[in-house]
Each structure stands twice: as structure tokens, then as C-alpha cells.
C-alpha atoms as a PDB file:
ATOM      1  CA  UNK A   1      11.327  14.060 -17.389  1.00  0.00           C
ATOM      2  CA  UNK A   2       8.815  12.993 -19.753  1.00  0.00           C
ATOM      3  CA  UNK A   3       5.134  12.857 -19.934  1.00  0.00           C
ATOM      4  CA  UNK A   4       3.845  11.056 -16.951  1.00  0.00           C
ATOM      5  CA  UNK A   5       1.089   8.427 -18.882  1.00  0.00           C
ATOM      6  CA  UNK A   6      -1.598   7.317 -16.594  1.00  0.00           C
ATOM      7  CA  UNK A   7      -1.720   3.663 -16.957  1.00  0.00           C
ATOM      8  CA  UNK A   8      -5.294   2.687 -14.885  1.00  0.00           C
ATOM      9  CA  UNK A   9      -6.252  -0.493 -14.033  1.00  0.00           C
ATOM     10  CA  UNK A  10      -9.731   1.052 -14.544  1.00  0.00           C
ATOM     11  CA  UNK A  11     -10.869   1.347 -18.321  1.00  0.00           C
ATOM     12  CA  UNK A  12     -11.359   4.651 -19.385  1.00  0.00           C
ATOM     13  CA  UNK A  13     -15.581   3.618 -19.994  1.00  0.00           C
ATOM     14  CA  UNK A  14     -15.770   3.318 -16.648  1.00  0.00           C
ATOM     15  CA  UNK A  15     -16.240  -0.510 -17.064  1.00  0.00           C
ATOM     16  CA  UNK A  16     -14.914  -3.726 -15.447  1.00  0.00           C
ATOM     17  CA  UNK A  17     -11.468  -3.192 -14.355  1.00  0.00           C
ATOM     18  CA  UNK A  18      -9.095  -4.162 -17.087  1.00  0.00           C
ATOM     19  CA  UNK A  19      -6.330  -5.233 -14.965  1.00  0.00           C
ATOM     20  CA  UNK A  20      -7.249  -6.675 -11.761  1.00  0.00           C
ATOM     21  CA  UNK A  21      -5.755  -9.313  -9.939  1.00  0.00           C
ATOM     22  CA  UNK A  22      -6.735 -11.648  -7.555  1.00  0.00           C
ATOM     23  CA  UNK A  23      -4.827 -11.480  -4.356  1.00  0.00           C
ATOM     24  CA  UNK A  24      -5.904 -14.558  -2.300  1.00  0.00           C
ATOM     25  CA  UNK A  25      -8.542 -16.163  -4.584  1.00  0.00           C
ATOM     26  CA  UNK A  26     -11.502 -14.734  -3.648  1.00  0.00           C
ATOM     27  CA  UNK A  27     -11.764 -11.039  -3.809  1.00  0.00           C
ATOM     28  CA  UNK A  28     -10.175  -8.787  -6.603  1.00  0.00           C
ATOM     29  CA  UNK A  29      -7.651  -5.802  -6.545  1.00  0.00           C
ATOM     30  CA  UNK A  30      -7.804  -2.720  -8.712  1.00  0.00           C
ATOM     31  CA  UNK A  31      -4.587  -0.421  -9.148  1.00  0.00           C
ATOM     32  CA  UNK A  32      -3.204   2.608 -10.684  1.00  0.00           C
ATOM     33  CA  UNK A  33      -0.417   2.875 -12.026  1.00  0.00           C
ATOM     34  CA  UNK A  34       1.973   5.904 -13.653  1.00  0.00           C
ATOM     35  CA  UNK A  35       5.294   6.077 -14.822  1.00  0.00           C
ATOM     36  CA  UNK A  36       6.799   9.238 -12.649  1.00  0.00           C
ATOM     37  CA  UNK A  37      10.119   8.827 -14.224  1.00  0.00           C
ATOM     38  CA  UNK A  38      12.562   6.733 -16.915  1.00  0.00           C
ATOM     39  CA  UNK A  39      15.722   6.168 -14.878  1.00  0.00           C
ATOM     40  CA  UNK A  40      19.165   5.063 -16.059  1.00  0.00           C
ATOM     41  CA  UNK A  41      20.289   1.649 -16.196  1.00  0.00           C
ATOM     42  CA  UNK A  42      16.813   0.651 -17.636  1.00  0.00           C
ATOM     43  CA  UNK A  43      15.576   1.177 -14.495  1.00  0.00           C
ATOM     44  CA  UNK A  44      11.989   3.080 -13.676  1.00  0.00           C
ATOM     45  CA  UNK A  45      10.446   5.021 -11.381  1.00  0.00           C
ATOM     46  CA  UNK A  46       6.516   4.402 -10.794  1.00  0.00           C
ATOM     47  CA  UNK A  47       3.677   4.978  -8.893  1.00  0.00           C
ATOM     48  CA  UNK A  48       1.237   2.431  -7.747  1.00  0.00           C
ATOM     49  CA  UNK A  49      -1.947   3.308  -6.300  1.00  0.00           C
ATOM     50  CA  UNK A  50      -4.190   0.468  -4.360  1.00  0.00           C
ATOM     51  CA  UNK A  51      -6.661   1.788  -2.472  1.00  0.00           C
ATOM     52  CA  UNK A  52      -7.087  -1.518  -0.923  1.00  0.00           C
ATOM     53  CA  UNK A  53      -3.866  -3.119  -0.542  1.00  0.00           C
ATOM     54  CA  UNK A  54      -0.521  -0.626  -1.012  1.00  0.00           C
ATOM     55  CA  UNK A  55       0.113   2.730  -1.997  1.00  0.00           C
ATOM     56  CA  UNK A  56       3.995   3.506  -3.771  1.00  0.00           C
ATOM     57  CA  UNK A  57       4.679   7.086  -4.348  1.00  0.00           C
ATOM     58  CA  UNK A  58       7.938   6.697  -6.474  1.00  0.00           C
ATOM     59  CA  UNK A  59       8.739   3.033  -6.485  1.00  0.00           C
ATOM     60  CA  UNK A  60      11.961   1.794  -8.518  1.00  0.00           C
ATOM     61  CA  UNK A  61      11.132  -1.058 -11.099  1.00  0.00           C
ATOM     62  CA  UNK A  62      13.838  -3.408 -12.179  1.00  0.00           C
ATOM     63  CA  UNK A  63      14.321  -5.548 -15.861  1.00  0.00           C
ATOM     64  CA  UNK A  64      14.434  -8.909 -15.007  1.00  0.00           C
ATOM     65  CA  UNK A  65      13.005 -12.440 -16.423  1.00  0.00           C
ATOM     66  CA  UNK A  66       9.691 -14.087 -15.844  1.00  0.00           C
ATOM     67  CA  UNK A  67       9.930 -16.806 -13.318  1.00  0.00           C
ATOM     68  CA  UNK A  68       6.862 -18.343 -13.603  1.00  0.00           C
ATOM     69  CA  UNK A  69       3.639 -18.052 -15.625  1.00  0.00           C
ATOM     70  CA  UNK A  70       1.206 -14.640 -15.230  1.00  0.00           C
ATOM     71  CA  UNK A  71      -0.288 -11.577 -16.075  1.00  0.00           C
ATOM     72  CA  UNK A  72       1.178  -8.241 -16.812  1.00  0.00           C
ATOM     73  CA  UNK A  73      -0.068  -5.629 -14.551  1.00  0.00           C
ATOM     74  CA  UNK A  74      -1.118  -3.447 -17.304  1.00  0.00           C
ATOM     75  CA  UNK A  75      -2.179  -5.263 -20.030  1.00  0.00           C
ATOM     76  CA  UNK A  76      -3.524  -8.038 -18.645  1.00  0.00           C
ATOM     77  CA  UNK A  77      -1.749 -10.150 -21.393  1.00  0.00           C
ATOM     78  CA  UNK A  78      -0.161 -13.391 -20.669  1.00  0.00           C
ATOM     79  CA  UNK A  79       3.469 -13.496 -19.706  1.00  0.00           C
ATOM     80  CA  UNK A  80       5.033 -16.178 -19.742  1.00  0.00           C
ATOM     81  CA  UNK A  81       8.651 -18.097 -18.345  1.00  0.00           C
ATOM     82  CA  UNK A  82      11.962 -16.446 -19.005  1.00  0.00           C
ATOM     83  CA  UNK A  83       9.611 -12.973 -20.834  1.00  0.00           C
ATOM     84  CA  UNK A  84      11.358  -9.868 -20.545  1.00  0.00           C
ATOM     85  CA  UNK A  85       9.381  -7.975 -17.456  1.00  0.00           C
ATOM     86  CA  UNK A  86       9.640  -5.455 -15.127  1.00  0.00           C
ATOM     87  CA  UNK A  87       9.253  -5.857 -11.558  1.00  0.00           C
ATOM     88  CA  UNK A  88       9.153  -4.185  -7.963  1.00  0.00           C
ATOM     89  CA  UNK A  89      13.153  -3.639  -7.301  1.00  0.00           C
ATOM     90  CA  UNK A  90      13.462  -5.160  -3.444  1.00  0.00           C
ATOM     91  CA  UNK A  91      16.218  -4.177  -1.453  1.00  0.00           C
ATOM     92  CA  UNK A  92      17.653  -5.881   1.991  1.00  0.00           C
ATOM     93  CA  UNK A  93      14.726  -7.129   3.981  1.00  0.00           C
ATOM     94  CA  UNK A  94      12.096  -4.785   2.755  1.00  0.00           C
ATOM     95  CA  UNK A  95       9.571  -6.771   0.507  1.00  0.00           C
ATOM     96  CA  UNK A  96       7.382  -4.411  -0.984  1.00  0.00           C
ATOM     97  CA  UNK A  97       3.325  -5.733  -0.392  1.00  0.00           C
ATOM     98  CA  UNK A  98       3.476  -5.831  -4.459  1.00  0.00           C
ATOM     99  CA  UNK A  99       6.094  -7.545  -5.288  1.00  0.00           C
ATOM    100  CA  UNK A 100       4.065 -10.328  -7.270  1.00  0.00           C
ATOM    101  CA  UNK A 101       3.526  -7.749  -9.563  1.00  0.00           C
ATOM    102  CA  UNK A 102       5.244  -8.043 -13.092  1.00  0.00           C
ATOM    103  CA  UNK A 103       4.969  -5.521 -16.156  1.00  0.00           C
ATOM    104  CA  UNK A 104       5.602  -6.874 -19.605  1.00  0.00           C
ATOM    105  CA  UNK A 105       9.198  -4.790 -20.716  1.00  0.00           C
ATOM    106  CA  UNK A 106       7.211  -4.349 -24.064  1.00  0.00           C
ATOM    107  CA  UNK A 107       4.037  -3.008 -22.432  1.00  0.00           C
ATOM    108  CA  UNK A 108       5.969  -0.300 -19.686  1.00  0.00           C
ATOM    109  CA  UNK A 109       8.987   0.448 -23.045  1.00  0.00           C
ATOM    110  CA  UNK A 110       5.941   1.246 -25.806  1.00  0.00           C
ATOM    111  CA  UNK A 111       3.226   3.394 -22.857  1.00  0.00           C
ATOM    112  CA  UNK A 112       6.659   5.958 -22.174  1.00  0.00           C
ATOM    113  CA  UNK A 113       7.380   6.120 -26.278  1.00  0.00           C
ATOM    114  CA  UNK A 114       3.642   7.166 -26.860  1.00  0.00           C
END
């Protein structure tokens, strides 16, 4: 297992949040999140921490392709249609509460290599 990086959503100044998210317009979400683990199959195990909304102890993210325009949950960057990303693996009827969350592939790929 490699170095677990701790990838806030808080800055490390103790600032503005530097990637929040609104979650139904009005109010604003802040997160936590660390890679626990690089699986096979490209395939990653993290943990995301919302005091607020969810809480994901080992949750398995998947490679996939942007659907739609948005922001990466760590960066903040823009992502854009058919980018590389990572997202919340669903399986069977279980939706995880954060599945609108994407991860640019560059972004999770280059925090794990530092």
C-alpha cells in the first residue's frame, strides 16, 4: 500500500474551502478526501469524509468518461465532456449519496505518484 495523501477540500491556510460544491443551489458542501488504496484494474479505493452529507470509509472509484460539464472534486478545475475521470463505482440498486462526484484521472493518477 502506498502513502495515503490527504487530499482536503479545506486549504491547508485554513481559508475558503478549495473544493466545495454546491449540492442544491443554495448552501455549500465541504469534503475530505484520501486515497486508502490503488487497486487493480485502474480501480481505487478512497475515503470521503462529509460531515454534512455522506461519510465512505473505503469506497471503490471507477475510470470512466465525463458525461456532462463540471468540476473535479479535488481540484476544482473544469472538466469537461468525454475527460478522462474517476467516479463513485455503483453497484445494483445502491446509489451512493455522492455519486455526482467526479475526479479528474490526471488529478487522483499525479496526488498517488507524489
Amino acid at each position: 500500500m502506498r502513502n495515503s495523501p490527504n487530499l482536503s477540500g479545506r486549504s491547508r491556510l485554513g481559508g475558503e474551502p478549495l473544493n466545495s460544491r454546491k449540492s442544491n443551489g443554495s448552501d455549500v458542501r465541504t469534503y475530505t478526501v484520501t486515497v486508502v488504496e490503488e487497486l487493480a484494474n485502474s480501480l481505487f479505493a478512497l475515503r470521503w469524509h462529509d460531515a454534512t452529507f455522506c461519510n465512505y470509509e473505503e469506497q471503490i472509484w471507477a475510470p470512466s468518461l465525463a458525461r456532462a460539464v463540471g468540476r473535479c472534486a479535488l481540484s476544482g478545475e473544469r472538466i469537461n465532456k468525454g475527460d478522462p475521470i474517476y467516479r463513485p463505482r455503483i453497484r445494483g440498486r445502491v446509489v451512493p449519496l455522492n455519486s455526482d462526484a467526479v475526479i479528474l484521472a490526471s488529478e487522483l493518477i499525479k496526488s498517488t505518484r507524489a
